[in-house]
PDB file of N, CA and C in Angstrom:
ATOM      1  N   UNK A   1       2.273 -10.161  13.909  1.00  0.00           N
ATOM      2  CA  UNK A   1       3.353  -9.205  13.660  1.00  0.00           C
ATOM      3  C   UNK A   1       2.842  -7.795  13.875  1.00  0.00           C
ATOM      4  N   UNK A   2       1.879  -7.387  13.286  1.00  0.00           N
ATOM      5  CA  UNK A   2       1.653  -5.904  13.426  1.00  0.00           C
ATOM      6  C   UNK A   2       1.712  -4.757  12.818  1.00  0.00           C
ATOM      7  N   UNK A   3       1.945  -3.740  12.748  1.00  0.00           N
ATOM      8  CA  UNK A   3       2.382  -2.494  12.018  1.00  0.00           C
ATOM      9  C   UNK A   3       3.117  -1.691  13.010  1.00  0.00           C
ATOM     10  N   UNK A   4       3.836  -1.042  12.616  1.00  0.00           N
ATOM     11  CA  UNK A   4       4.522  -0.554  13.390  1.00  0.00           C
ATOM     12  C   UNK A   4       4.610   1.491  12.775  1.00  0.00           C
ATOM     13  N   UNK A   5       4.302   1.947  13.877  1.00  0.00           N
ATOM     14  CA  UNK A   5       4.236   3.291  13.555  1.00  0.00           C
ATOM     15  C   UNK A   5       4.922   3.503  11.811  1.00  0.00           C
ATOM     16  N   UNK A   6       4.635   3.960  10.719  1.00  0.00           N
ATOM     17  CA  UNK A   6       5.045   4.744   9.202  1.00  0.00           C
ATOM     18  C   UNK A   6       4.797   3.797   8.834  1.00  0.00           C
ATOM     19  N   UNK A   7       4.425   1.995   8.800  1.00  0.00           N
ATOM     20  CA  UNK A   7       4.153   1.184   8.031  1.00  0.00           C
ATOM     21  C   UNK A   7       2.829   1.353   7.510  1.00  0.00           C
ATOM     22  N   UNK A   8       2.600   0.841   6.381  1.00  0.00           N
ATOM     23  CA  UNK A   8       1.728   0.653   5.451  1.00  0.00           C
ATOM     24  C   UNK A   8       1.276  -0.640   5.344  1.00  0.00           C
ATOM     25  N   UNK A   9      -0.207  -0.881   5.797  1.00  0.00           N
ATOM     26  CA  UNK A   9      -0.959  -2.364   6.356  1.00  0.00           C
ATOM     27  C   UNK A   9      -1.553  -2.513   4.855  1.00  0.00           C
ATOM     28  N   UNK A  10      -1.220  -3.272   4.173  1.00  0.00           N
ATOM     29  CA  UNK A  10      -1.715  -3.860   2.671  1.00  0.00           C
ATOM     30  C   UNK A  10      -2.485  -5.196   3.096  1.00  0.00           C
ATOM     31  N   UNK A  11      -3.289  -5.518   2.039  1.00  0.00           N
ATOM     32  CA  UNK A  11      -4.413  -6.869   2.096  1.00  0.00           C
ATOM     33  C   UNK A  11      -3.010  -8.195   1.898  1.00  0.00           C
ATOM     34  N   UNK A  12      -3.450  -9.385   1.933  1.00  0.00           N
ATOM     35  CA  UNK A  12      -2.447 -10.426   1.583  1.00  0.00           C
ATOM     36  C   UNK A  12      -2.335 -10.620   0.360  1.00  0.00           C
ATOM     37  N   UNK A  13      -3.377  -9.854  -0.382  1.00  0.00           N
ATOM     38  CA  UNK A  13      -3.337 -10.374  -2.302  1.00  0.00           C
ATOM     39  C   UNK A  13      -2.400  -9.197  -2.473  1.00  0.00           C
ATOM     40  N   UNK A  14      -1.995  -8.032  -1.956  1.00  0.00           N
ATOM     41  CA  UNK A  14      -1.035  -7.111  -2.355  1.00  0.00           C
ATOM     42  C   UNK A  14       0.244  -7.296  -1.931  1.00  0.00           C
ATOM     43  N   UNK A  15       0.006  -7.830  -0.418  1.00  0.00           N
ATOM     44  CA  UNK A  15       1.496  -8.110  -0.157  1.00  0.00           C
ATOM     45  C   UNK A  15       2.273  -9.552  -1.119  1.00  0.00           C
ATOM     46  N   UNK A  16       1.515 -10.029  -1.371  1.00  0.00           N
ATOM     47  CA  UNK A  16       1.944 -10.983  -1.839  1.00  0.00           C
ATOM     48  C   UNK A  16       2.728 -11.260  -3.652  1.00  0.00           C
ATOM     49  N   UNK A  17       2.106  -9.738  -3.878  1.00  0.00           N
ATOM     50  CA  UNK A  17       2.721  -9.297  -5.398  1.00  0.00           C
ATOM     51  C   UNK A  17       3.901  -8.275  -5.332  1.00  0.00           C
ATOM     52  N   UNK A  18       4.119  -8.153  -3.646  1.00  0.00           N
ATOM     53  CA  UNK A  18       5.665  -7.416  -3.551  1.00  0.00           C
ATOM     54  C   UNK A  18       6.744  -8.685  -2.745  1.00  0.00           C
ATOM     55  N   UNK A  19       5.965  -9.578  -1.940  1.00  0.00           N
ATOM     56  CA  UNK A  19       7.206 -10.264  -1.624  1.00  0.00           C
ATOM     57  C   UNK A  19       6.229 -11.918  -1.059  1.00  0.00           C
ATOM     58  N   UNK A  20       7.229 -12.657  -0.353  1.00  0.00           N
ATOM     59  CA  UNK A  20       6.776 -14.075  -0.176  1.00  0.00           C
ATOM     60  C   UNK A  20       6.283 -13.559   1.276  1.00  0.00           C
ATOM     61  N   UNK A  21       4.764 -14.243   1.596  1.00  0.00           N
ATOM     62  CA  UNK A  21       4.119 -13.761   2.691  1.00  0.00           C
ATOM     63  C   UNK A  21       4.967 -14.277   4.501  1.00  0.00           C
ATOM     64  N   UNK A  22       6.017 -15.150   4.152  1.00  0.00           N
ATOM     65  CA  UNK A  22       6.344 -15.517   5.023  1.00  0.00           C
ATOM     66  C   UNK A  22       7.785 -14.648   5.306  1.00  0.00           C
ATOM     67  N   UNK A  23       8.022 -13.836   4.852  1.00  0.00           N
ATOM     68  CA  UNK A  23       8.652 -12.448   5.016  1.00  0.00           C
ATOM     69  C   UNK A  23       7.882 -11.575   6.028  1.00  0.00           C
ATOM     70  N   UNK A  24       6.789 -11.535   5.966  1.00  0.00           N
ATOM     71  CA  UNK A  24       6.199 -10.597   7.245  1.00  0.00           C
ATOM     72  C   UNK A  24       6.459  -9.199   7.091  1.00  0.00           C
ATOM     73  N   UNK A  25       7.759  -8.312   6.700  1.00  0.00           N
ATOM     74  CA  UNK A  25       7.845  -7.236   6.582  1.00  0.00           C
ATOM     75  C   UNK A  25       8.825  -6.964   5.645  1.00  0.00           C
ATOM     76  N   UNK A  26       8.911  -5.585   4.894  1.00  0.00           N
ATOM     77  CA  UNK A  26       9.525  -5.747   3.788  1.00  0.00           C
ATOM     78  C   UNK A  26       9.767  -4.865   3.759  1.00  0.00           C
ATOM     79  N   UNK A  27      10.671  -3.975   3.129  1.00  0.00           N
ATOM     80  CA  UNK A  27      10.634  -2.528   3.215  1.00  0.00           C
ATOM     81  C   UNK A  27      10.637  -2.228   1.562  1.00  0.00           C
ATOM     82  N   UNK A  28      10.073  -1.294   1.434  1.00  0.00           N
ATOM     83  CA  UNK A  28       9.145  -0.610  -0.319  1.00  0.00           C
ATOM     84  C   UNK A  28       9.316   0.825  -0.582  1.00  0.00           C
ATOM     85  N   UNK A  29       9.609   1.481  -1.589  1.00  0.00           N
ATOM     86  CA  UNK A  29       9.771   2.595  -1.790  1.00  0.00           C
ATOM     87  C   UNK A  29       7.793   3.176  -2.451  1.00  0.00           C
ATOM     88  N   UNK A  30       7.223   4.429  -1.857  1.00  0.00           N
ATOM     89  CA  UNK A  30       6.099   4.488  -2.236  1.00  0.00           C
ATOM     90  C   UNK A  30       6.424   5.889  -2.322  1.00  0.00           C
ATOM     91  N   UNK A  31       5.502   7.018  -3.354  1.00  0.00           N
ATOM     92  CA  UNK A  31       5.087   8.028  -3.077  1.00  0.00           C
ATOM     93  C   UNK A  31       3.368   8.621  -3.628  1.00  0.00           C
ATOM     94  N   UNK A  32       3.301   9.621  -2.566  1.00  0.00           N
ATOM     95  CA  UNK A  32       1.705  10.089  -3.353  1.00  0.00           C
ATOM     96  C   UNK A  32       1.355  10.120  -5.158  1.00  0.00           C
ATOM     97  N   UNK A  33       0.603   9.837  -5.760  1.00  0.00           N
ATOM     98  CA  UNK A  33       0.388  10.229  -6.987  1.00  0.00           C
ATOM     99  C   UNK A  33       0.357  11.609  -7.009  1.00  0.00           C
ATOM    100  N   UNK A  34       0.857  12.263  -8.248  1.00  0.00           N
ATOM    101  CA  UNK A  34       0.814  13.746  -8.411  1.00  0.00           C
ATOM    102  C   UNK A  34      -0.581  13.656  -9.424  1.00  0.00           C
ATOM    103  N   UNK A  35      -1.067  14.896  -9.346  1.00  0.00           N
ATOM    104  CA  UNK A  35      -2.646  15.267  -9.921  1.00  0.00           C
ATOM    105  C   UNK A  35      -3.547  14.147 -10.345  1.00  0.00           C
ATOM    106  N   UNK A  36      -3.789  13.754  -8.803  1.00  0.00           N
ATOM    107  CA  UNK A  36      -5.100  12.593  -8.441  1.00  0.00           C
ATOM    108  C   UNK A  36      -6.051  13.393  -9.254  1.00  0.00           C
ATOM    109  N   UNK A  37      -6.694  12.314  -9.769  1.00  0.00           N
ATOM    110  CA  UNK A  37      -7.856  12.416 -10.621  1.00  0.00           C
ATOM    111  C   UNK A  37      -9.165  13.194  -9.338  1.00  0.00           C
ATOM    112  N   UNK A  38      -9.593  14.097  -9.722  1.00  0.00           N
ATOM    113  CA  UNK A  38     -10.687  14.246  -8.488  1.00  0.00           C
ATOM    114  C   UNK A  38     -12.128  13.731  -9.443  1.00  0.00           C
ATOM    115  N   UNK A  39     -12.787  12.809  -7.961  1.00  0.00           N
ATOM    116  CA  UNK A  39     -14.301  12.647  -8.062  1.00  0.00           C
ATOM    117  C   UNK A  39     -15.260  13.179  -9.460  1.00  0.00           C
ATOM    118  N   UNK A  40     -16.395  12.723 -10.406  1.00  0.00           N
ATOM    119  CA  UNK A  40     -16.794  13.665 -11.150  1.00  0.00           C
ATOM    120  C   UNK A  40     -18.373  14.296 -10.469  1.00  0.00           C
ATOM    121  N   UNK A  41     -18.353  15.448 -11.062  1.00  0.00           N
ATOM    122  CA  UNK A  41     -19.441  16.127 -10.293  1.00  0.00           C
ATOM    123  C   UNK A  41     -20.656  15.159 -10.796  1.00  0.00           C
ATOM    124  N   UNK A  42     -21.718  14.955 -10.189  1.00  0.00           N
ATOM    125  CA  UNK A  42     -23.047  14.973 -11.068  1.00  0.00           C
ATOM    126  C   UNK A  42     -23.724  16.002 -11.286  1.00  0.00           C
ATOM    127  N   UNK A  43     -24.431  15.566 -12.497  1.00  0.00           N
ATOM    128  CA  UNK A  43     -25.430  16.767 -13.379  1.00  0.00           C
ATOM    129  C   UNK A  43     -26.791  16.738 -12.412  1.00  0.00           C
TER     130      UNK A  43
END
């Protein structure tokens, strides 16, 4: 099947906790997280 240009390529253990894998494509509402945790410095 593929990806197709704006799709989002997930592993099969993820796709498989949004729909039945023999669906192939699905359409999902996603957005960025707001204030991502950033990296911690080291000392």
């Amino acid at each position: 099947v593929g990806c197709k240009p704006n799709d989002v390529d997930v592993s099969i253990s993820v796709f498989t906790q949004l729909a039945l894998e023999e669906n192939g494509r699905v359409d999902v509402q996603w957005a960025w997280l707001d204030d991502t945790p950033l990296p911690r410095q080291q000392v």
